[in-house]
PDB file of N, CA and C in Angstrom:
ATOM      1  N   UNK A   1       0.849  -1.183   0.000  1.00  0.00           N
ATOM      2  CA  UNK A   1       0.000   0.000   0.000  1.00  0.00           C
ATOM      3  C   UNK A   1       0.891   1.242   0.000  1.00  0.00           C
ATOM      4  N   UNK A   2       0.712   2.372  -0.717  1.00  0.00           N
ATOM      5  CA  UNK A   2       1.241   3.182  -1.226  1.00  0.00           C
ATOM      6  C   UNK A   2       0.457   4.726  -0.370  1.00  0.00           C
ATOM      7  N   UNK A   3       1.635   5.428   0.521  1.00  0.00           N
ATOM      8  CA  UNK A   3       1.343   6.618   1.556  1.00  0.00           C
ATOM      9  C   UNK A   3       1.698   7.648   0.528  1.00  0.00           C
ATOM     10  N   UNK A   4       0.789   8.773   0.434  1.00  0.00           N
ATOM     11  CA  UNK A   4       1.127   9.916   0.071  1.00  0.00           C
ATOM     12  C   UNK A   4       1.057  11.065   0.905  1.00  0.00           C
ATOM     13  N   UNK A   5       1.749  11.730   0.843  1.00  0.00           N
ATOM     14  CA  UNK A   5       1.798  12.786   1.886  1.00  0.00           C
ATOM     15  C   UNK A   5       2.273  14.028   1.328  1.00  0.00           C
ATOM     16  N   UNK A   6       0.937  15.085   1.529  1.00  0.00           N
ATOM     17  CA  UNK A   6       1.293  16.364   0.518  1.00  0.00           C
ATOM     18  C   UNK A   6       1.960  17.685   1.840  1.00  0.00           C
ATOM     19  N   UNK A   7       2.678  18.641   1.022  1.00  0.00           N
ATOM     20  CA  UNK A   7       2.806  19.308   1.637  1.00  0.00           C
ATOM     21  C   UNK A   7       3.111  20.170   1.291  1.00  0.00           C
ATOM     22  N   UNK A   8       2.248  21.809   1.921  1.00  0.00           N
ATOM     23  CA  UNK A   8       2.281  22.997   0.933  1.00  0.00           C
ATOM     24  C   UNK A   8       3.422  24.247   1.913  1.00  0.00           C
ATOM     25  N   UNK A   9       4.040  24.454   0.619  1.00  0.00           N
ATOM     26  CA  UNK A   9       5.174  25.590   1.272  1.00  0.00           C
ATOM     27  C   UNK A   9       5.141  26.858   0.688  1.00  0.00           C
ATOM     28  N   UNK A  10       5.712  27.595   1.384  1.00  0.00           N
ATOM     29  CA  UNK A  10       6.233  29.062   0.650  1.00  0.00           C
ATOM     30  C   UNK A  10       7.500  29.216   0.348  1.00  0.00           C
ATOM     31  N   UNK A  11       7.842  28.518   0.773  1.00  0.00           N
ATOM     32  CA  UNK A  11       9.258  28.346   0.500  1.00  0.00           C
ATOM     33  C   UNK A  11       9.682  27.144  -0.010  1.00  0.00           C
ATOM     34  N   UNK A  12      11.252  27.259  -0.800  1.00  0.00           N
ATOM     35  CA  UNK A  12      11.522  26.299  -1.240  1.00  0.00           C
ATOM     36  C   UNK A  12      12.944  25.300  -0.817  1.00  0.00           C
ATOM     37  N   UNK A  13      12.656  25.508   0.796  1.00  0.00           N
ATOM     38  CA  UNK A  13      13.820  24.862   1.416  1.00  0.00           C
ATOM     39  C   UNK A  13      13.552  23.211   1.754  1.00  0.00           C
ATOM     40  N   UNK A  14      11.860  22.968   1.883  1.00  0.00           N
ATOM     41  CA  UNK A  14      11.933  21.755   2.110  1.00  0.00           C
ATOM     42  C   UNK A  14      12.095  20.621   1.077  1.00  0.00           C
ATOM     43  N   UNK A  15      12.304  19.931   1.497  1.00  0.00           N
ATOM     44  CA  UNK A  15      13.186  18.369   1.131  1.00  0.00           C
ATOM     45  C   UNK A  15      12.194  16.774   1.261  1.00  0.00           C
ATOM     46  N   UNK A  16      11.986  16.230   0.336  1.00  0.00           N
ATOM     47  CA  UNK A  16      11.398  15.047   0.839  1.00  0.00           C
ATOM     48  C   UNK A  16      13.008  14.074   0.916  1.00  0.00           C
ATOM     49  N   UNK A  17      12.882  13.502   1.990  1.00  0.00           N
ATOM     50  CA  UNK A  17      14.057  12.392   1.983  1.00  0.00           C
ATOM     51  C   UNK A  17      13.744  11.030   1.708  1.00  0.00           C
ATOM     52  N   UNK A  18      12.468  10.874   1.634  1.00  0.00           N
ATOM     53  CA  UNK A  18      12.183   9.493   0.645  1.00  0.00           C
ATOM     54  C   UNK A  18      12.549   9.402  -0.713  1.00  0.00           C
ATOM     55  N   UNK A  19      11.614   8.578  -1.659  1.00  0.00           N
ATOM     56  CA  UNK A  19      11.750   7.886  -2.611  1.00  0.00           C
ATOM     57  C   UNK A  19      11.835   9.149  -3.623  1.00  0.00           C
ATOM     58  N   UNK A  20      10.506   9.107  -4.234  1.00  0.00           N
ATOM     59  CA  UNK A  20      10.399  10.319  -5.360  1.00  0.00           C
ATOM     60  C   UNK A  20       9.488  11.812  -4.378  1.00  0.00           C
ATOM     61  N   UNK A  21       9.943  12.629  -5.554  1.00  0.00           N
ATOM     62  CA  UNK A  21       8.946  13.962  -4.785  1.00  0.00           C
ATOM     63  C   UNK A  21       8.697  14.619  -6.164  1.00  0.00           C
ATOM     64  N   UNK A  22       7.631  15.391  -6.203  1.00  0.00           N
ATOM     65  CA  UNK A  22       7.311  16.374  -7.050  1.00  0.00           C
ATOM     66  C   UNK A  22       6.584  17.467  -6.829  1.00  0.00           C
ATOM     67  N   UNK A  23       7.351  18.701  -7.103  1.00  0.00           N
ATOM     68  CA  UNK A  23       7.030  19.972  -6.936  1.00  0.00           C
ATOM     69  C   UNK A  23       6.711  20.228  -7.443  1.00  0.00           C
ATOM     70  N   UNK A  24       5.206  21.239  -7.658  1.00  0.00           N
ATOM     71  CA  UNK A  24       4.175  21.719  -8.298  1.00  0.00           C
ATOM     72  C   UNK A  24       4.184  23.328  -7.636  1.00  0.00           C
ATOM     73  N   UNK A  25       4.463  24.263  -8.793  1.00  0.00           N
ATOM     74  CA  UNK A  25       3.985  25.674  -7.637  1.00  0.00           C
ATOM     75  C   UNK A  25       3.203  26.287  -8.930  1.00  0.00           C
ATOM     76  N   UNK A  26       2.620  27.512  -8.078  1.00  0.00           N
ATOM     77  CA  UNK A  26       1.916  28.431  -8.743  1.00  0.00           C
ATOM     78  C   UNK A  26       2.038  29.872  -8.456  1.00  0.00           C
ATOM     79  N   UNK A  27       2.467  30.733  -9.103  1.00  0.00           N
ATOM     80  CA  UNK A  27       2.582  32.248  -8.793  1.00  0.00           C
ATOM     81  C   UNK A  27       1.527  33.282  -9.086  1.00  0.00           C
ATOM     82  N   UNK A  28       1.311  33.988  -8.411  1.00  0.00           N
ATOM     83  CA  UNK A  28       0.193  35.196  -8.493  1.00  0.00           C
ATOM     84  C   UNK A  28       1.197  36.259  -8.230  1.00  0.00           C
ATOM     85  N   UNK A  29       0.628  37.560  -8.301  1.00  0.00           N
ATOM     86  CA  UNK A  29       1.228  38.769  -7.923  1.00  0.00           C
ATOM     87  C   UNK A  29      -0.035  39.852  -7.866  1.00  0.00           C
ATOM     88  N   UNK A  30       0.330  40.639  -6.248  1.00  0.00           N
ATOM     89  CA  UNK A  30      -0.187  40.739  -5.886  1.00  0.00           C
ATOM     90  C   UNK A  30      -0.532  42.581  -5.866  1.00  0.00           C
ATOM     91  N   UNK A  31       0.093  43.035  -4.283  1.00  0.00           N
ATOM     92  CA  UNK A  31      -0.151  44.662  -4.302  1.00  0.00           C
ATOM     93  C   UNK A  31       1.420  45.160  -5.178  1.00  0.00           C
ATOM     94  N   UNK A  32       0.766  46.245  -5.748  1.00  0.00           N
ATOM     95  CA  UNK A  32       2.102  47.144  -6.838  1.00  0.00           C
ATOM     96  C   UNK A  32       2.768  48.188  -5.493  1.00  0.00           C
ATOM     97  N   UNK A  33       3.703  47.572  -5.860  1.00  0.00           N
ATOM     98  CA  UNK A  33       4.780  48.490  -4.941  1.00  0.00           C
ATOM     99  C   UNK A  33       5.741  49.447  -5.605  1.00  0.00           C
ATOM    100  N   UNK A  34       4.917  49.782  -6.864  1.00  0.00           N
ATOM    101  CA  UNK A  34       5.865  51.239  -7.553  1.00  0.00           C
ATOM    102  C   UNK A  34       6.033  52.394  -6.694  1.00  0.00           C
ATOM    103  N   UNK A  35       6.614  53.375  -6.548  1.00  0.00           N
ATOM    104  CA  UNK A  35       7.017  54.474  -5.911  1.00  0.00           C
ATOM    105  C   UNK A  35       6.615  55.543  -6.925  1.00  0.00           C
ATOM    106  N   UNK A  36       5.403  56.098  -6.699  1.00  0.00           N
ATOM    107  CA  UNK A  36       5.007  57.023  -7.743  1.00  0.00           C
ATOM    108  C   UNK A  36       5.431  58.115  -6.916  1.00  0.00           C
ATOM    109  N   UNK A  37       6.330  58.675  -5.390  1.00  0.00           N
ATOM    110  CA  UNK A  37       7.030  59.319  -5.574  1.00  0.00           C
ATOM    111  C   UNK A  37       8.274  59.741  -5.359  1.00  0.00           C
ATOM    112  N   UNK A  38       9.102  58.817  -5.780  1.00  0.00           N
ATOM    113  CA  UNK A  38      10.516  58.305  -6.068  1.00  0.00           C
ATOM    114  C   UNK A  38      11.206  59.952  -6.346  1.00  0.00           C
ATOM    115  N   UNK A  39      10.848  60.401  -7.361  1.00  0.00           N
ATOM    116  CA  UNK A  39      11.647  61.717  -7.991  1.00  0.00           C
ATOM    117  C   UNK A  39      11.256  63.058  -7.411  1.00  0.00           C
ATOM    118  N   UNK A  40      10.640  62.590  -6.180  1.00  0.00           N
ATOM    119  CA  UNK A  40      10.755  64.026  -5.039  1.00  0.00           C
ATOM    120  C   UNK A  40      10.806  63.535  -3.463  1.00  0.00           C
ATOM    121  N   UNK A  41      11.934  62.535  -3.747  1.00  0.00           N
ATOM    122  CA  UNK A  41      12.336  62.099  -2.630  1.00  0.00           C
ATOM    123  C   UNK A  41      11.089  61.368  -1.449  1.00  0.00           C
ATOM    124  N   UNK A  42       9.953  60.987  -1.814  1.00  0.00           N
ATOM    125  CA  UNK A  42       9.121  60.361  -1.076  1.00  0.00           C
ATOM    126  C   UNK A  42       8.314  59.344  -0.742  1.00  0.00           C
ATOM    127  N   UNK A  43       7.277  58.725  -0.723  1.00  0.00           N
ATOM    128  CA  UNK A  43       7.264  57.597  -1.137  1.00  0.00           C
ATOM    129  C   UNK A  43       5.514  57.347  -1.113  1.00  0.00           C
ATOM    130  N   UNK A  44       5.246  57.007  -2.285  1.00  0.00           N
ATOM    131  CA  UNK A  44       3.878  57.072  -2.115  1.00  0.00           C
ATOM    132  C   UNK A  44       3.327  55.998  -3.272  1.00  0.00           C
ATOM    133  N   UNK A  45       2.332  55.185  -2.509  1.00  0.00           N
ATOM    134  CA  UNK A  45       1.716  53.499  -4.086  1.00  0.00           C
ATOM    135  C   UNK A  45       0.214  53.991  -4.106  1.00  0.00           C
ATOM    136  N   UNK A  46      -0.083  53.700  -5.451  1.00  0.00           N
ATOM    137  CA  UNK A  46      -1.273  53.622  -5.825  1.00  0.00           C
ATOM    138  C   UNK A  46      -2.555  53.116  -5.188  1.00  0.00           C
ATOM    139  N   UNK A  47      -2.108  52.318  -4.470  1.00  0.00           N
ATOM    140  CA  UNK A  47      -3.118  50.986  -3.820  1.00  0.00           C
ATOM    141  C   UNK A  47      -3.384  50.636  -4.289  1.00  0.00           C
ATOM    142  N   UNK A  48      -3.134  49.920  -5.653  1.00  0.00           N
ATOM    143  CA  UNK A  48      -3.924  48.952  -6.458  1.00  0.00           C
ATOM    144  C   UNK A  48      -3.550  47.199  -5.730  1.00  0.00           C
ATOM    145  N   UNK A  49      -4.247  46.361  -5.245  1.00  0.00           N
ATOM    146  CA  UNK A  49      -4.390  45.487  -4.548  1.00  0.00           C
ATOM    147  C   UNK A  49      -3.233  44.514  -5.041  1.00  0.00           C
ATOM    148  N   UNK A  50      -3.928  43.930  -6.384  1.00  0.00           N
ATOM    149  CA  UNK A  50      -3.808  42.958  -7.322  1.00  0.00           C
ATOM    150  C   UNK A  50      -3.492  43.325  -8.349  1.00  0.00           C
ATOM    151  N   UNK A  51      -2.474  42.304  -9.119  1.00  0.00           N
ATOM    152  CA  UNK A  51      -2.183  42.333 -10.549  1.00  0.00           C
ATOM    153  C   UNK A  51      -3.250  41.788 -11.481  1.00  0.00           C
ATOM    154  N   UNK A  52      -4.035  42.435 -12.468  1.00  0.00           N
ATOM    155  CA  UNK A  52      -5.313  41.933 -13.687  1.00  0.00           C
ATOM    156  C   UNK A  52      -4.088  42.096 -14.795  1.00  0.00           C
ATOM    157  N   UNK A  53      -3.830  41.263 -15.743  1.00  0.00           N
ATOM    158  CA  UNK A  53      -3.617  41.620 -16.994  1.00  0.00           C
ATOM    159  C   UNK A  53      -4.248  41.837 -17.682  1.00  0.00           C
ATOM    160  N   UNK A  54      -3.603  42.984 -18.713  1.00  0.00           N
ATOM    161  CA  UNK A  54      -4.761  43.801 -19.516  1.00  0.00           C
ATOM    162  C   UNK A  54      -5.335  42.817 -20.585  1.00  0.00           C
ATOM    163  N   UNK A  55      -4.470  42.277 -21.392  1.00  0.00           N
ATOM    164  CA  UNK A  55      -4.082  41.144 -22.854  1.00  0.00           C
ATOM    165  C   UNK A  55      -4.223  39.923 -22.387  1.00  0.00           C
ATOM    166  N   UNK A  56      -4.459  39.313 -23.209  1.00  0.00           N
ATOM    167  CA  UNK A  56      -4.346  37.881 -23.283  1.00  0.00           C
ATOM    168  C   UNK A  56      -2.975  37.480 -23.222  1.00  0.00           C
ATOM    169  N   UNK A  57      -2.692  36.272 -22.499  1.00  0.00           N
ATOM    170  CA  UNK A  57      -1.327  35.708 -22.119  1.00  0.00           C
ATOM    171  C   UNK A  57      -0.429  35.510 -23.419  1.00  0.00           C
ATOM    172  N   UNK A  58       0.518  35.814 -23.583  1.00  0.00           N
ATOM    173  CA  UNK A  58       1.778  35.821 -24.938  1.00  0.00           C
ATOM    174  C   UNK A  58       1.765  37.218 -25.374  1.00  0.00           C
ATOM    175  N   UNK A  59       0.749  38.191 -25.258  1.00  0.00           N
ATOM    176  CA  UNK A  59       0.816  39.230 -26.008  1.00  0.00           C
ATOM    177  C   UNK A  59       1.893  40.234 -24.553  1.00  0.00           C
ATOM    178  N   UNK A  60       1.686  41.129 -25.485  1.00  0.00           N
ATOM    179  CA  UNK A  60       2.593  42.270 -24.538  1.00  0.00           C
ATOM    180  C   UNK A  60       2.072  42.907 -23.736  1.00  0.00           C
ATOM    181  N   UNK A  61       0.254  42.890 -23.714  1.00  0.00           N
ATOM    182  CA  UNK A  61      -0.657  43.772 -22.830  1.00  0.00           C
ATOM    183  C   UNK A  61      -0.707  42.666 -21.649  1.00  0.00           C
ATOM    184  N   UNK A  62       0.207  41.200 -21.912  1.00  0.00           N
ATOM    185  CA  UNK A  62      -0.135  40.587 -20.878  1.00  0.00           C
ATOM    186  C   UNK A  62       0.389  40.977 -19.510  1.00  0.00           C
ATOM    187  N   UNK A  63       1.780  41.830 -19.432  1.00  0.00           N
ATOM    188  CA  UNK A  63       2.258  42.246 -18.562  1.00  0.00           C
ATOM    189  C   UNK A  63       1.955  43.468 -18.101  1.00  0.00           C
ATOM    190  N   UNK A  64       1.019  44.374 -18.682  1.00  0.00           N
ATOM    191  CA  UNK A  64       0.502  45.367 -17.946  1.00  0.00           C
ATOM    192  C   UNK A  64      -1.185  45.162 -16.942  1.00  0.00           C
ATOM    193  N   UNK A  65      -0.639  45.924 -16.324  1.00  0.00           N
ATOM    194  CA  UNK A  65      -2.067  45.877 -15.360  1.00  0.00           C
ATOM    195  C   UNK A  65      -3.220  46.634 -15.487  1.00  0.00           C
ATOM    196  N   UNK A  66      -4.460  46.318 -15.744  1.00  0.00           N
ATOM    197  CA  UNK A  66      -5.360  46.469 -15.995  1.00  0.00           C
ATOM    198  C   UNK A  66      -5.929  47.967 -14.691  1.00  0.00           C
ATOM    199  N   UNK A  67      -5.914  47.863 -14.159  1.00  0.00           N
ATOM    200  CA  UNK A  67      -6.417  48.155 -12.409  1.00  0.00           C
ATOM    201  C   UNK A  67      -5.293  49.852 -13.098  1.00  0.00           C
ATOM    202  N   UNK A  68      -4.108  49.652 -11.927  1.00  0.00           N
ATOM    203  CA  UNK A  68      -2.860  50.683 -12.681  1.00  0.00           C
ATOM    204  C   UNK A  68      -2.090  51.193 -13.110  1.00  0.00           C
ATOM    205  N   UNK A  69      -1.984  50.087 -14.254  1.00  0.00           N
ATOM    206  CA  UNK A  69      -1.397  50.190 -15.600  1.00  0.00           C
ATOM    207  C   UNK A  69       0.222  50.431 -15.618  1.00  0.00           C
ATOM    208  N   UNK A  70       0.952  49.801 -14.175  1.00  0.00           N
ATOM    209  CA  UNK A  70       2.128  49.446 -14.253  1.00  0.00           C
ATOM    210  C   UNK A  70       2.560  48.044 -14.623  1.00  0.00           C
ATOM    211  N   UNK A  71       3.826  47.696 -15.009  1.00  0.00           N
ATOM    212  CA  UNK A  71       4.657  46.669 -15.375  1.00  0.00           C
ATOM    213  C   UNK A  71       4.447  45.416 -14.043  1.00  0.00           C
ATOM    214  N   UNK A  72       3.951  43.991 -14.555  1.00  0.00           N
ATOM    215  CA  UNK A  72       3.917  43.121 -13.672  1.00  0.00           C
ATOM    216  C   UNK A  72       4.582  43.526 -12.837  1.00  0.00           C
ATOM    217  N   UNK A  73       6.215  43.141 -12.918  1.00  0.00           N
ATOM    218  CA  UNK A  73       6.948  43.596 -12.118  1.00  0.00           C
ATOM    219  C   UNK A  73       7.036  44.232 -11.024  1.00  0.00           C
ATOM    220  N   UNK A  74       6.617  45.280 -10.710  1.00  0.00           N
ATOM    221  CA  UNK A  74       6.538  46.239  -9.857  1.00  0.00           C
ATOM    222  C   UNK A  74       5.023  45.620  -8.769  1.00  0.00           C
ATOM    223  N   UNK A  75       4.991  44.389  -8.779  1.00  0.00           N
ATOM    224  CA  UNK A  75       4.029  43.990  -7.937  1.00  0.00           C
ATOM    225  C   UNK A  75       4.159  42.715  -7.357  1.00  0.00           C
ATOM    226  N   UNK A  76       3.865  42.678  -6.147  1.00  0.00           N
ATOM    227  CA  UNK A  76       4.872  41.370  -5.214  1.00  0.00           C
ATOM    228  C   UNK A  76       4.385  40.153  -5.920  1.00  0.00           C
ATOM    229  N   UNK A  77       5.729  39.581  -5.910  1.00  0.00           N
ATOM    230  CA  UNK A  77       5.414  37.963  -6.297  1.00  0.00           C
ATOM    231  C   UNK A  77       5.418  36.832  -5.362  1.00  0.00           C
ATOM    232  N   UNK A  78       4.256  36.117  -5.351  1.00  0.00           N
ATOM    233  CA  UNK A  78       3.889  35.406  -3.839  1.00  0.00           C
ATOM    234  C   UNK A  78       3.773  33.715  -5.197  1.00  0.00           C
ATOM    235  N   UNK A  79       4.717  33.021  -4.416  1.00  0.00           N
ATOM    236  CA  UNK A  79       5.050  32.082  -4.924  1.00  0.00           C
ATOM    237  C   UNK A  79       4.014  30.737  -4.481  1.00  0.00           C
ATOM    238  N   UNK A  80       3.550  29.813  -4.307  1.00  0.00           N
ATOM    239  CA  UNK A  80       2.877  28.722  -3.364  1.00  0.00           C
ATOM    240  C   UNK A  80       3.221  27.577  -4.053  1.00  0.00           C
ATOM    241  N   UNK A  81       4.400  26.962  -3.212  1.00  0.00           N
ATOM    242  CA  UNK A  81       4.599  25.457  -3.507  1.00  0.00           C
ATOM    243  C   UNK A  81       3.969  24.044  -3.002  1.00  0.00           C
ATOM    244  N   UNK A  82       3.946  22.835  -3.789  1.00  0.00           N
ATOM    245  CA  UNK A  82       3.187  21.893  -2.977  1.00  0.00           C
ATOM    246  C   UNK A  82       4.360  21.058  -3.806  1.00  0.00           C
ATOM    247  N   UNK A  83       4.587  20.224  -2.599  1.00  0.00           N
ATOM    248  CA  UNK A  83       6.041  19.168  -2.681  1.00  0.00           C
ATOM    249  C   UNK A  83       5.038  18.515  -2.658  1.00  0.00           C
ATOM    250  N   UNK A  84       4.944  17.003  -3.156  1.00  0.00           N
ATOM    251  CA  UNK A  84       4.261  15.658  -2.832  1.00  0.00           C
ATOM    252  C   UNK A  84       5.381  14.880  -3.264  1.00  0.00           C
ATOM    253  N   UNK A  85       5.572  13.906  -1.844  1.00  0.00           N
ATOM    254  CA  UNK A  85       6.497  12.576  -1.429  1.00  0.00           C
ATOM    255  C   UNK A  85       5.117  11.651  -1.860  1.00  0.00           C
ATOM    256  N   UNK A  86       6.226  10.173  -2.761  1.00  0.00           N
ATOM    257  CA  UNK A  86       5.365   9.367  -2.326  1.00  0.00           C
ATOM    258  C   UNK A  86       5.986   8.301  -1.973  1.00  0.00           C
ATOM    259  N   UNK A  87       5.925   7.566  -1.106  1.00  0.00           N
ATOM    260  CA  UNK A  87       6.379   6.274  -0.150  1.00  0.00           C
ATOM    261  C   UNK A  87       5.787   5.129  -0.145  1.00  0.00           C
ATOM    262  N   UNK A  88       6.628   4.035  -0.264  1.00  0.00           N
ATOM    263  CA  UNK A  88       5.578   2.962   0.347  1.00  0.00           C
ATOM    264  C   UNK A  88       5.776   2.442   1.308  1.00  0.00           C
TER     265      UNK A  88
END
């Protein structure tokens, strides 16, 4: 009989020390942390929550944001991994 045992991380330090493992993650991005005011010494974000892409995925509008219309980039990337060991 065959144990599976899942386990979800944010990080990518853990280790299965059994047999096989396979890592599965998925990324979102989240609040934009541009500095709209960088060039007078201060510091101030839009509040836009979440990243929407404007385009459909492959195109170039895919990396702008719908919401306020900065570069993916400039918006946190929250990673979520799921390791699954399987053992017998």
């Amino acid at each position: 009989m065959k144990k599976r045992q899942i386990v979800v991380r944010r990080d990518r330090s853990g280790r299965c020390s059994d047999t096989s493992a396979s890592t599965y993650g998925s990324v979102r991005y989240r609040e934009c942390q541009k500095n709209h005011a960088a060039n007078m010494g201060g510091h101030a974000v839009d509040g836009c929550r979440e990243f929407m892409a404007s385009g459909v995925e492959g195109t170039a509008a895919a990396f702008t944001c719908a919401a306020c219309g900065c570069h993916r980039n400039f918006h946190r990337r929250e990673v979520d991994t799921e390791v699954v060991c399987d053992s017998s």
